[in-house]
PDB file of N, CA and C in Angstrom:
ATOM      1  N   UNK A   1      24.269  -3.541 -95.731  1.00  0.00           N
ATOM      2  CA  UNK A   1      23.682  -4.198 -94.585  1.00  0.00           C
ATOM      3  C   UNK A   1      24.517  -5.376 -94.125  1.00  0.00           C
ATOM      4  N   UNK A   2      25.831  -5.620 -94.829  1.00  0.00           N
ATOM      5  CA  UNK A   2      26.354  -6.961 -93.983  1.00  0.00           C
ATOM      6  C   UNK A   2      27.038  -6.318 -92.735  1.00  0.00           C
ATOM      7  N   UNK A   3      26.983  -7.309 -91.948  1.00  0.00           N
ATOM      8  CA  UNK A   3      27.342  -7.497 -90.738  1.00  0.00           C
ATOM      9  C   UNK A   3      26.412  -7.411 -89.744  1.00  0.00           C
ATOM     10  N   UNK A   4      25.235  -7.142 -90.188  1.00  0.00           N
ATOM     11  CA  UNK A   4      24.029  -6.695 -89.316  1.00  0.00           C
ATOM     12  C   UNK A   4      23.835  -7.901 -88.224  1.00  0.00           C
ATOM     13  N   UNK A   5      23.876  -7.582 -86.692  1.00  0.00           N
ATOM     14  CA  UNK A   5      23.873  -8.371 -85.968  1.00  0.00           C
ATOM     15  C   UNK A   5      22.506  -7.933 -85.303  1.00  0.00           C
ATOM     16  N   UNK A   6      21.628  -9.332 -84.973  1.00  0.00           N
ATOM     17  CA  UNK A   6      20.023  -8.903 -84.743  1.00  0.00           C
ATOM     18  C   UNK A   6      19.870  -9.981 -83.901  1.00  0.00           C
ATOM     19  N   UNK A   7      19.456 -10.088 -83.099  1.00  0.00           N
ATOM     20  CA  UNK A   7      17.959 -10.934 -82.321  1.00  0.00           C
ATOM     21  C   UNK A   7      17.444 -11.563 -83.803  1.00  0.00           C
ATOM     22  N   UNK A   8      16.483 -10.626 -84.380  1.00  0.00           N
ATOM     23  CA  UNK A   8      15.267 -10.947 -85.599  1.00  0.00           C
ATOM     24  C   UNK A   8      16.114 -11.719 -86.474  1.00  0.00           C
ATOM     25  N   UNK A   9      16.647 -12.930 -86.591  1.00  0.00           N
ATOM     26  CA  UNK A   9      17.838 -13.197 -87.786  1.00  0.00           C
ATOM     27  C   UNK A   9      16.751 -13.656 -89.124  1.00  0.00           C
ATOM     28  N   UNK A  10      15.348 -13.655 -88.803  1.00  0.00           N
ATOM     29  CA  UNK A  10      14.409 -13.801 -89.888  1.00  0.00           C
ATOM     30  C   UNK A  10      14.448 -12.293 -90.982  1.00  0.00           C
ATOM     31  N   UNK A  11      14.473 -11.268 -90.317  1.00  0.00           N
ATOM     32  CA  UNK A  11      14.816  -9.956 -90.877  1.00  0.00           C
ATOM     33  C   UNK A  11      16.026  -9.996 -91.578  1.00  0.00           C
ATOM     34  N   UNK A  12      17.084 -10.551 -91.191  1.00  0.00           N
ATOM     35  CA  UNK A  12      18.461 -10.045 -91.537  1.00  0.00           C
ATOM     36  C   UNK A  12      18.924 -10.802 -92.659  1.00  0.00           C
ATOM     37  N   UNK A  13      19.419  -9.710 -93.933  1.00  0.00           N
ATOM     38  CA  UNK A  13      19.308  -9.892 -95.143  1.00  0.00           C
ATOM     39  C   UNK A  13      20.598  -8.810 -95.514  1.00  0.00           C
ATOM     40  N   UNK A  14      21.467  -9.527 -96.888  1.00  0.00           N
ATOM     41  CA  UNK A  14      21.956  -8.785 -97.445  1.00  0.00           C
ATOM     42  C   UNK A  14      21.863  -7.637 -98.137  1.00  0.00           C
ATOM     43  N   UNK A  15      20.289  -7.816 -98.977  1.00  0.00           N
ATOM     44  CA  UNK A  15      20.103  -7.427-100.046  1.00  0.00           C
ATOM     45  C   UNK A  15      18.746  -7.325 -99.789  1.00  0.00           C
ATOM     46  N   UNK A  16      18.157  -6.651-100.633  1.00  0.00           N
ATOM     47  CA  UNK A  16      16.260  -6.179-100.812  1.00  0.00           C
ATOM     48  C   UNK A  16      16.375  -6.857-102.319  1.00  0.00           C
ATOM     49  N   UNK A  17      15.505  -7.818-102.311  1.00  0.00           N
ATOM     50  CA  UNK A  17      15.247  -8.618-103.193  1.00  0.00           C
ATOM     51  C   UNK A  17      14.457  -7.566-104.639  1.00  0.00           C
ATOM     52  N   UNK A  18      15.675  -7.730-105.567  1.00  0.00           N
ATOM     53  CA  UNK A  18      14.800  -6.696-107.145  1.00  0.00           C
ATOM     54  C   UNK A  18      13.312  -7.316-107.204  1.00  0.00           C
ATOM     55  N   UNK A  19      12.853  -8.152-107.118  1.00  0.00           N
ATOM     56  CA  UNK A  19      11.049  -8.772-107.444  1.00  0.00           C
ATOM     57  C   UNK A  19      10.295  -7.848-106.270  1.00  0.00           C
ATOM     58  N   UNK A  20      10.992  -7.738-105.243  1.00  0.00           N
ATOM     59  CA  UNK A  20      10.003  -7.238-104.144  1.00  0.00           C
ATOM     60  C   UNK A  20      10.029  -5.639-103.914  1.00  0.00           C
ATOM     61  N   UNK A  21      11.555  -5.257-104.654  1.00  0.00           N
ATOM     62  CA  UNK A  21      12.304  -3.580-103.945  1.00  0.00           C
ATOM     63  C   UNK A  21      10.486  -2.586-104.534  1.00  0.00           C
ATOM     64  N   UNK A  22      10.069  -2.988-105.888  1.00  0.00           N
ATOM     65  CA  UNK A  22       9.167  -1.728-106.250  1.00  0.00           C
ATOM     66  C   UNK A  22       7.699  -2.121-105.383  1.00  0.00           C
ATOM     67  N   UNK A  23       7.929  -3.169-104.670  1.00  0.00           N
ATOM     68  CA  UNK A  23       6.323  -2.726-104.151  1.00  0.00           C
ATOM     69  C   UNK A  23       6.577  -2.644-102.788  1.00  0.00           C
ATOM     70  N   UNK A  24       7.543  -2.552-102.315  1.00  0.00           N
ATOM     71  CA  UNK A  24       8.404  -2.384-100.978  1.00  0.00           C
ATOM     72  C   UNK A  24       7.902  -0.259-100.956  1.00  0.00           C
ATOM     73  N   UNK A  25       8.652  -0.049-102.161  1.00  0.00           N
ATOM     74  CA  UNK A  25       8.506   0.928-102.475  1.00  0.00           C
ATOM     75  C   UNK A  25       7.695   1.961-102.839  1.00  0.00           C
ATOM     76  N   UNK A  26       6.422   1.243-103.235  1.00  0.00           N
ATOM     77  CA  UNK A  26       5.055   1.655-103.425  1.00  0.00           C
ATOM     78  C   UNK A  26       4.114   1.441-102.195  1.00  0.00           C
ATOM     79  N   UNK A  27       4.438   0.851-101.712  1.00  0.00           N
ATOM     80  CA  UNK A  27       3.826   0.478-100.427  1.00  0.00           C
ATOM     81  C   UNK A  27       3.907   0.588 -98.835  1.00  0.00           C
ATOM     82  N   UNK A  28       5.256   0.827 -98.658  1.00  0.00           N
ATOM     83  CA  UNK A  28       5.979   1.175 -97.169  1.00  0.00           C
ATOM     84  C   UNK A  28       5.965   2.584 -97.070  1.00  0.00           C
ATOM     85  N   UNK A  29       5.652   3.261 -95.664  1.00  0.00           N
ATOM     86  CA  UNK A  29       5.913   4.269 -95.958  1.00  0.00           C
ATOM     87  C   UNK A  29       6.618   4.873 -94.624  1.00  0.00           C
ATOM     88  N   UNK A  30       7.250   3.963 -94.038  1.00  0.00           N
ATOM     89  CA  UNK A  30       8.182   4.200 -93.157  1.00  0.00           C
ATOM     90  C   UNK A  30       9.042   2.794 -92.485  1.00  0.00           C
ATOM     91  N   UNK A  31       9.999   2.980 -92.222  1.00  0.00           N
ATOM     92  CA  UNK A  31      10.721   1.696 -91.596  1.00  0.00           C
ATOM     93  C   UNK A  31      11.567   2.290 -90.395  1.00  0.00           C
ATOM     94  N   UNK A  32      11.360   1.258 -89.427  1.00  0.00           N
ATOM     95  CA  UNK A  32      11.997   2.021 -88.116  1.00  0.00           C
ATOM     96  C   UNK A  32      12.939   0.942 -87.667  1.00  0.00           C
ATOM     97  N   UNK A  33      13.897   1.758 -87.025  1.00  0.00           N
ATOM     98  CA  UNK A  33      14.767   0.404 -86.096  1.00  0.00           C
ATOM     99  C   UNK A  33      14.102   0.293 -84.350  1.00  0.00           C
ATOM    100  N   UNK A  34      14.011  -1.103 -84.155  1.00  0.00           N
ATOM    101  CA  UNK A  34      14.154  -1.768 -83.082  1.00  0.00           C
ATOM    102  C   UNK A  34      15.061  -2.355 -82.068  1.00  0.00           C
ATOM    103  N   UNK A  35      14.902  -1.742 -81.428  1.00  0.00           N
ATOM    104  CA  UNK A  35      16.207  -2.654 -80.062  1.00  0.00           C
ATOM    105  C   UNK A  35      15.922  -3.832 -79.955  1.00  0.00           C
ATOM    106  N   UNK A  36      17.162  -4.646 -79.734  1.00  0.00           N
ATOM    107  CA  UNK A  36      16.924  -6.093 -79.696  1.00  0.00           C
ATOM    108  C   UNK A  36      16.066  -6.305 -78.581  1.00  0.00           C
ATOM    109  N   UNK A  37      16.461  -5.627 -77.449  1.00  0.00           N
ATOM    110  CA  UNK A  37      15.841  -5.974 -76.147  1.00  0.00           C
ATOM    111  C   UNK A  37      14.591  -5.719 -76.558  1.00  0.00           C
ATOM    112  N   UNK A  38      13.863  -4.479 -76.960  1.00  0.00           N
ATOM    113  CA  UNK A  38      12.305  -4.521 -76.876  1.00  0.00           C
ATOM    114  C   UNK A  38      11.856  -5.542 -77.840  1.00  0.00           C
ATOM    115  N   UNK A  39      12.431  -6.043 -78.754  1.00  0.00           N
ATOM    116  CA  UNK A  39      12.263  -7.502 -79.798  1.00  0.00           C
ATOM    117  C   UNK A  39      12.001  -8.382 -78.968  1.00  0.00           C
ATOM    118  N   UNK A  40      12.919  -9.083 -78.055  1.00  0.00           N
ATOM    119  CA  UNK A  40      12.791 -10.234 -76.907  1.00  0.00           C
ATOM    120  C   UNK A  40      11.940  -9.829 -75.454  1.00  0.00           C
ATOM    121  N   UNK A  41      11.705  -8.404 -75.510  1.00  0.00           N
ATOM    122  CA  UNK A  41      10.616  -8.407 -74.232  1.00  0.00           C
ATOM    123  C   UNK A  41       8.843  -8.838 -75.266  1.00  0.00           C
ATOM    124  N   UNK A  42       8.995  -7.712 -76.698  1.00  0.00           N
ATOM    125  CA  UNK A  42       7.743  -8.554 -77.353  1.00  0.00           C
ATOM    126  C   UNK A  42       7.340  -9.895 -77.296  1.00  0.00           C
ATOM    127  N   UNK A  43       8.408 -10.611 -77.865  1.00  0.00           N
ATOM    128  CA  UNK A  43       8.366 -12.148 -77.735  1.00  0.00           C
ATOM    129  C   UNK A  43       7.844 -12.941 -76.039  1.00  0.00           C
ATOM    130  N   UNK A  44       8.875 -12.005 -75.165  1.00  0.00           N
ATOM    131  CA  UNK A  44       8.512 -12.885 -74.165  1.00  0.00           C
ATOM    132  C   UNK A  44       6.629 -12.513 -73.760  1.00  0.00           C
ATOM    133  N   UNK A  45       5.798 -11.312 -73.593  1.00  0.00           N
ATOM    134  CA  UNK A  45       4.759 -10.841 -73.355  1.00  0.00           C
ATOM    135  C   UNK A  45       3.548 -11.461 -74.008  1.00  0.00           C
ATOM    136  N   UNK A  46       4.246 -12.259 -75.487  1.00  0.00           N
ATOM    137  CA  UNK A  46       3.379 -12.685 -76.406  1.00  0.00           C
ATOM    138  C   UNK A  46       2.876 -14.243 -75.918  1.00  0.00           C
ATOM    139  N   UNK A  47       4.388 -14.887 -74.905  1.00  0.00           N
ATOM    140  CA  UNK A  47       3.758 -15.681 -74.431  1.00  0.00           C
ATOM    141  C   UNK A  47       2.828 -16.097 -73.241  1.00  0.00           C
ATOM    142  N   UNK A  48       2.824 -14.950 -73.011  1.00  0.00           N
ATOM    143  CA  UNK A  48       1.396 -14.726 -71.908  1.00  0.00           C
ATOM    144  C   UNK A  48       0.222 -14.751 -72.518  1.00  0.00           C
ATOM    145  N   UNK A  49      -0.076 -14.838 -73.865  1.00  0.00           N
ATOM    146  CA  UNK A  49      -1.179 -14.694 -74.549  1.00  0.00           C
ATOM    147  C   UNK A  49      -1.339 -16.123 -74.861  1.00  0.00           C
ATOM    148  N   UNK A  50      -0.337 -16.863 -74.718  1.00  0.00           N
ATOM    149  CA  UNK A  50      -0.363 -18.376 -75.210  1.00  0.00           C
ATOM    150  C   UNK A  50       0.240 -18.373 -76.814  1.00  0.00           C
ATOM    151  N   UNK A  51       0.924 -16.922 -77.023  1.00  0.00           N
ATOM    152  CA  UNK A  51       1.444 -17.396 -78.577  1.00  0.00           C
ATOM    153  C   UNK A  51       2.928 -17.118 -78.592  1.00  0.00           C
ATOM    154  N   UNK A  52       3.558 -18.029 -79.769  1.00  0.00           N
ATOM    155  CA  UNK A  52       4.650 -18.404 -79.379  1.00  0.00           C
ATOM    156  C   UNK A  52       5.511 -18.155 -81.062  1.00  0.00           C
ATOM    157  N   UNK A  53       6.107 -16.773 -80.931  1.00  0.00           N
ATOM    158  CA  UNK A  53       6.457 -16.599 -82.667  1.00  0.00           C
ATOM    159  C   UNK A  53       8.005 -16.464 -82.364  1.00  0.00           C
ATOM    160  N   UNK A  54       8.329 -16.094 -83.216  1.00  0.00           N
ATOM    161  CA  UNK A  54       9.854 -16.015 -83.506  1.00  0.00           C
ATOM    162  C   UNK A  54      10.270 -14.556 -83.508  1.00  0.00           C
ATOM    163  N   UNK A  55      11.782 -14.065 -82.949  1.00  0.00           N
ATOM    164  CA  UNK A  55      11.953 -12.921 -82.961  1.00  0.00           C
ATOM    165  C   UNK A  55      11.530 -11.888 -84.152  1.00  0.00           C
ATOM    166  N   UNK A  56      11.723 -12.473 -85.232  1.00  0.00           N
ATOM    167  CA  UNK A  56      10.984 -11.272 -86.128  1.00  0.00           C
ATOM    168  C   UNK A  56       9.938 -11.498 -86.400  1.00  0.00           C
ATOM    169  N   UNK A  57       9.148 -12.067 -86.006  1.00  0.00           N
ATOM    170  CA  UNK A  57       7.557 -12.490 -86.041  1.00  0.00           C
ATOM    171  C   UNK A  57       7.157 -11.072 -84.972  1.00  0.00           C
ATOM    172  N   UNK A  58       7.505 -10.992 -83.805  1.00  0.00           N
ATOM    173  CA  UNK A  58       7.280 -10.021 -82.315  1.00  0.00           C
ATOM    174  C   UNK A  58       8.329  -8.453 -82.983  1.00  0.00           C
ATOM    175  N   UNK A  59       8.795  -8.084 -84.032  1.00  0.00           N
ATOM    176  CA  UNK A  59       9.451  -6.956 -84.003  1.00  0.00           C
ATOM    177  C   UNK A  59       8.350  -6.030 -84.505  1.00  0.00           C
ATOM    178  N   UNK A  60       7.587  -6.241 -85.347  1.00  0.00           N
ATOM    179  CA  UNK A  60       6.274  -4.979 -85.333  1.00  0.00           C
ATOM    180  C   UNK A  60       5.391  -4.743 -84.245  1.00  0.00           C
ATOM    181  N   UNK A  61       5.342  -5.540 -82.845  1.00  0.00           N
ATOM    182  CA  UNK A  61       4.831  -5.403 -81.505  1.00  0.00           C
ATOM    183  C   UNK A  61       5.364  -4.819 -80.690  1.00  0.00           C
ATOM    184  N   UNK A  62       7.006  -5.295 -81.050  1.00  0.00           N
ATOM    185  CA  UNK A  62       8.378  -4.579 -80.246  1.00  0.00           C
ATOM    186  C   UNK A  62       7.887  -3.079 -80.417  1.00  0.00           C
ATOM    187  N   UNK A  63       8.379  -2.856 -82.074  1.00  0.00           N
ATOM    188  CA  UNK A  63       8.109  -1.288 -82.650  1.00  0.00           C
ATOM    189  C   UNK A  63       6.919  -0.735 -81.657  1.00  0.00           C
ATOM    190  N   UNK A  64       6.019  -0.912 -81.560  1.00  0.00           N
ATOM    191  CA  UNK A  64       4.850   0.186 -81.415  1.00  0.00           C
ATOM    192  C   UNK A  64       4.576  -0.269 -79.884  1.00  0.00           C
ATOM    193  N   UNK A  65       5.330  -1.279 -79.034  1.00  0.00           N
ATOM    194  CA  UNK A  65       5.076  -1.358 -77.617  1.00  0.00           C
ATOM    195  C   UNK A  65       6.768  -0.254 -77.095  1.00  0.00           C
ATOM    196  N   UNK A  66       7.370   0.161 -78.003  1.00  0.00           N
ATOM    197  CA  UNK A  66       8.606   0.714 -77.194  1.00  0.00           C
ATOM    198  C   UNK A  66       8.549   2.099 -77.956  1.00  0.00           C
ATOM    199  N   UNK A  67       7.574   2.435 -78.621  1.00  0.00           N
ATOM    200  CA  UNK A  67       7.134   3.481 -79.009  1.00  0.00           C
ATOM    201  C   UNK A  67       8.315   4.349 -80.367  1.00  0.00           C
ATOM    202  N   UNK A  68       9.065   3.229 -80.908  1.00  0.00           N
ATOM    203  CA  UNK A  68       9.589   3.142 -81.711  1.00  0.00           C
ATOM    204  C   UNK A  68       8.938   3.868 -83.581  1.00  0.00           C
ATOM    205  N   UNK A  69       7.607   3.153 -82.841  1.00  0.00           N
ATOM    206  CA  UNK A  69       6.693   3.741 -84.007  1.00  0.00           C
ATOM    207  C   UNK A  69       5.048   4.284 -83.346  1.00  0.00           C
ATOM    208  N   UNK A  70       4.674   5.177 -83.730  1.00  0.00           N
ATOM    209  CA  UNK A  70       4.002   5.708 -83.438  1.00  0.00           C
ATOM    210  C   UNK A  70       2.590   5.920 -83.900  1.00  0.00           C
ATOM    211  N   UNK A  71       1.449   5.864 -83.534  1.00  0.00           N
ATOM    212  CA  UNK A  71      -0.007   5.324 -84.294  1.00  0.00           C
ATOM    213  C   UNK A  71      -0.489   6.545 -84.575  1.00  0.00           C
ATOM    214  N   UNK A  72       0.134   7.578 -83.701  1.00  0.00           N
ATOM    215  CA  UNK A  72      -0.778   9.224 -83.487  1.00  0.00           C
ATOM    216  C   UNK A  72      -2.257   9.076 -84.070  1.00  0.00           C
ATOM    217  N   UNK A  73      -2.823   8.955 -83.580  1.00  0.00           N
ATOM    218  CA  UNK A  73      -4.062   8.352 -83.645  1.00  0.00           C
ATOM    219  C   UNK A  73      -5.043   7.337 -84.644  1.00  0.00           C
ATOM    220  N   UNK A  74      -3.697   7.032 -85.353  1.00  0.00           N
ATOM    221  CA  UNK A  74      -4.378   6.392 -86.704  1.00  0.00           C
ATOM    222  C   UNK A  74      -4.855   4.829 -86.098  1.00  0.00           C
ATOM    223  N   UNK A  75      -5.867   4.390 -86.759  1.00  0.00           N
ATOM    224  CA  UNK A  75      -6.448   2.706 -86.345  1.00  0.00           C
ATOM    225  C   UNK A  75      -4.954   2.298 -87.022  1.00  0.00           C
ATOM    226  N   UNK A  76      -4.678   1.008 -85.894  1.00  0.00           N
ATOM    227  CA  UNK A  76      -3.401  -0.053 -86.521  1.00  0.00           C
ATOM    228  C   UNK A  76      -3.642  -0.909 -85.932  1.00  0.00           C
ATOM    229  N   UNK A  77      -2.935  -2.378 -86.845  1.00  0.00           N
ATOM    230  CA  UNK A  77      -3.118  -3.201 -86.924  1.00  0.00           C
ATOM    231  C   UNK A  77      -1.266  -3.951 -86.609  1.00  0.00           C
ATOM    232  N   UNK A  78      -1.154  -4.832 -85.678  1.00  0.00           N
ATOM    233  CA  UNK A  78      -0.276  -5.081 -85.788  1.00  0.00           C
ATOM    234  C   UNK A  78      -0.098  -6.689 -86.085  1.00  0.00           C
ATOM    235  N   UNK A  79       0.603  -7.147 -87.022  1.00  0.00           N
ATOM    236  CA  UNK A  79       0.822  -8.354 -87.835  1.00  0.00           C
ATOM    237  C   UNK A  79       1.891  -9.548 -86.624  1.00  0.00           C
ATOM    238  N   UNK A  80       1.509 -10.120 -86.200  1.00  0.00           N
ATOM    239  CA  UNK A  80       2.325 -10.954 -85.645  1.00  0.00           C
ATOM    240  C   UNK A  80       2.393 -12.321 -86.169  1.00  0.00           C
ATOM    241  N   UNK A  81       3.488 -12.703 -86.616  1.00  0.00           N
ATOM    242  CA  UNK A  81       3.749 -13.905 -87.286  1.00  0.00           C
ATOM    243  C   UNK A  81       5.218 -14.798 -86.867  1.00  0.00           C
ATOM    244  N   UNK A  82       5.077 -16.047 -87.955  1.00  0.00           N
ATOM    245  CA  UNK A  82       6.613 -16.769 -87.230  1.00  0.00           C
ATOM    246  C   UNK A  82       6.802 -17.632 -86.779  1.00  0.00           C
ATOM    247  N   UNK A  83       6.645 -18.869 -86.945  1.00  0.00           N
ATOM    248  CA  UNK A  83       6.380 -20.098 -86.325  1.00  0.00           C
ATOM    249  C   UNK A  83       7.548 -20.751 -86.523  1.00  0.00           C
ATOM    250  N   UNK A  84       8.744 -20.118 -87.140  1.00  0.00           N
ATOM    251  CA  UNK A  84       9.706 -21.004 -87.168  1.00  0.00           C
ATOM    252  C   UNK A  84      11.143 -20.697 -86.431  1.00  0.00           C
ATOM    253  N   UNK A  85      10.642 -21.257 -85.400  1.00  0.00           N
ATOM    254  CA  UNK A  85      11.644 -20.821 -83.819  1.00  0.00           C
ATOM    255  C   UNK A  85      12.523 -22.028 -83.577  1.00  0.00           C
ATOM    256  N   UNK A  86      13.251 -21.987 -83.264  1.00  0.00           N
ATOM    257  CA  UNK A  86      14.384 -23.604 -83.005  1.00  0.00           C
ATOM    258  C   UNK A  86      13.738 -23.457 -81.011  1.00  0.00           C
ATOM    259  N   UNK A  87      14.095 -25.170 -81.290  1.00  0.00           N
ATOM    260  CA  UNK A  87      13.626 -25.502 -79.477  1.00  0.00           C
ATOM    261  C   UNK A  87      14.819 -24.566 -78.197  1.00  0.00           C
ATOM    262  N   UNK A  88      15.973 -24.026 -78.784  1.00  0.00           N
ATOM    263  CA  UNK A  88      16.117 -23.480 -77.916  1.00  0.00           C
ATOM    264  C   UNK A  88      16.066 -22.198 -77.723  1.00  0.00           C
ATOM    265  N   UNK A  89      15.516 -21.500 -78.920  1.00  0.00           N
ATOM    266  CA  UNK A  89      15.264 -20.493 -78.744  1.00  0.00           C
ATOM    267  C   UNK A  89      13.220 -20.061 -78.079  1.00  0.00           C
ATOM    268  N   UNK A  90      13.250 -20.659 -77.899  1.00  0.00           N
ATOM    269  CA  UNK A  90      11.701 -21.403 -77.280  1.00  0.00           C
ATOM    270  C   UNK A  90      11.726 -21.376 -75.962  1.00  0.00           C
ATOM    271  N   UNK A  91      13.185 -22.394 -75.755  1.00  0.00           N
ATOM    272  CA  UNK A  91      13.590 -22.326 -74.024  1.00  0.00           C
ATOM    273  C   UNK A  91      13.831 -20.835 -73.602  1.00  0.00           C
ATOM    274  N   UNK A  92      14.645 -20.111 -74.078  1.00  0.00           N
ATOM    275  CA  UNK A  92      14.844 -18.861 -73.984  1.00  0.00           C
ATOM    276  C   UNK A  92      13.933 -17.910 -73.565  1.00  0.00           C
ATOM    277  N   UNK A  93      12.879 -17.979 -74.396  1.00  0.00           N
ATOM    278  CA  UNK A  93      11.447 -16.893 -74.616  1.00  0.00           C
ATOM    279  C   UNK A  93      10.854 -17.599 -72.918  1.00  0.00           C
ATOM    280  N   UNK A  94      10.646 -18.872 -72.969  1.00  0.00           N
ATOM    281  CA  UNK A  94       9.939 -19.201 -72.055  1.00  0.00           C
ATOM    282  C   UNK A  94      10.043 -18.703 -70.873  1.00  0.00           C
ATOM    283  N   UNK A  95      11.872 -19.269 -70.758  1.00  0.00           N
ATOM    284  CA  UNK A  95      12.336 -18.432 -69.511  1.00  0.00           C
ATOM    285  C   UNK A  95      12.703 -17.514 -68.671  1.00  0.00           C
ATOM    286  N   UNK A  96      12.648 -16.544 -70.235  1.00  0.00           N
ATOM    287  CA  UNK A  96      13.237 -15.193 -69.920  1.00  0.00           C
ATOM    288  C   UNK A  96      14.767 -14.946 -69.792  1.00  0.00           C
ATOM    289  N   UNK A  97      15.193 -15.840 -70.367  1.00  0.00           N
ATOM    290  CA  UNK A  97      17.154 -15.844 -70.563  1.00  0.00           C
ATOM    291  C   UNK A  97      17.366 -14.963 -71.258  1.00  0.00           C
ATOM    292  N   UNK A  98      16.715 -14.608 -72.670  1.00  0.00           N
ATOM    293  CA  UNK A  98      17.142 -13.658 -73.359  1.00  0.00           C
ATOM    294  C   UNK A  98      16.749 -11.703 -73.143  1.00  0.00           C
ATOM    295  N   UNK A  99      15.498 -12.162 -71.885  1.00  0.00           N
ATOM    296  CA  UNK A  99      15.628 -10.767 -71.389  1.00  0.00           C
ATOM    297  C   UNK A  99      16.694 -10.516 -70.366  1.00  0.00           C
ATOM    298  N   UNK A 100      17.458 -11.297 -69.775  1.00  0.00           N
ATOM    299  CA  UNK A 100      18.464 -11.207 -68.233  1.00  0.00           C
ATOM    300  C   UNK A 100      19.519 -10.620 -69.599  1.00  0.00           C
ATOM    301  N   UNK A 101      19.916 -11.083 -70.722  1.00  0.00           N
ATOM    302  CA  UNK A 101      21.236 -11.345 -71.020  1.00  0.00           C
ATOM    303  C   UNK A 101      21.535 -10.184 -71.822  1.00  0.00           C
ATOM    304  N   UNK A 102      22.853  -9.709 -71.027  1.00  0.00           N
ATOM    305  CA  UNK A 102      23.300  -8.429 -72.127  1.00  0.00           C
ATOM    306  C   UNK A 102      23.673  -8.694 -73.298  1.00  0.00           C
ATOM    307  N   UNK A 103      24.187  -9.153 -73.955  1.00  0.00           N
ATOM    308  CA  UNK A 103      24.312  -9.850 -75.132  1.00  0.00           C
ATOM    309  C   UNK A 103      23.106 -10.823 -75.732  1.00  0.00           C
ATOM    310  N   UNK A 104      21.693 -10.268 -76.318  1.00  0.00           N
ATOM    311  CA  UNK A 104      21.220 -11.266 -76.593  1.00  0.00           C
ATOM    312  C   UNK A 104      20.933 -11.488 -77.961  1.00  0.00           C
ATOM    313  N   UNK A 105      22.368 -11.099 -78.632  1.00  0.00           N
ATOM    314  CA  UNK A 105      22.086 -11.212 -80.354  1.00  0.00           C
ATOM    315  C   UNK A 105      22.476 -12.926 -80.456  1.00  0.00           C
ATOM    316  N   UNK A 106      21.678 -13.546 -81.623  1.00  0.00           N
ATOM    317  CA  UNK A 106      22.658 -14.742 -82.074  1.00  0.00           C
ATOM    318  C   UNK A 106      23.452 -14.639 -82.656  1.00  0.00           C
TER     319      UNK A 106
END
């Protein structure tokens, strides 16, 4: 996984931590990739709700609003979290810079 260039830099990790890999493993039962862009359109939509998370806080909203992942009729629940956003990445969401911009990895 090095070099992984993301929007979500809360996601982006070398390694799957040995304490966490067996219940990762017992417990997940699918993992999908996300486009950055539908990551930063989540984020920006979320602040129409008045909430204000961080790119990987909005990537399980991304997933299942860009149909990335799929509910086929099952009840879901989607987890939105993340409060730890820097002020300019705040300006960004607010304004919608990071949806105009073709490049919007950090």
């Amino acid at each position: 996984m090095r070099g992984i260039q993301t929007i979500a830099d809360g996601l982006r990790s070398n390694r799957t931590g040995a304490i966490v890999l067996p219940d990762i493993k017992s417990l997940v039962d699918d993992v999908v990739a996300v486009p950055d862009e539908q990551i930063v359109l989540a984020a920006y939509l979320l602040t129409w709700a008045k909430l204000m998370v961080e790119y990987s806080g909005a990537t399980a909203l991304a997933a299942v609003l860009s149909g990335s992942w799929r509910a086929d009729g099952r009840r879901t629940a989607v987890v939105i979290s993340g409060g730890n956003i820097d002020p300019e990445a705040v300006a960004r969401v607010l304004d919608g810079r990071d949806l105009q911009s073709e490049d919007n990895v950090t």
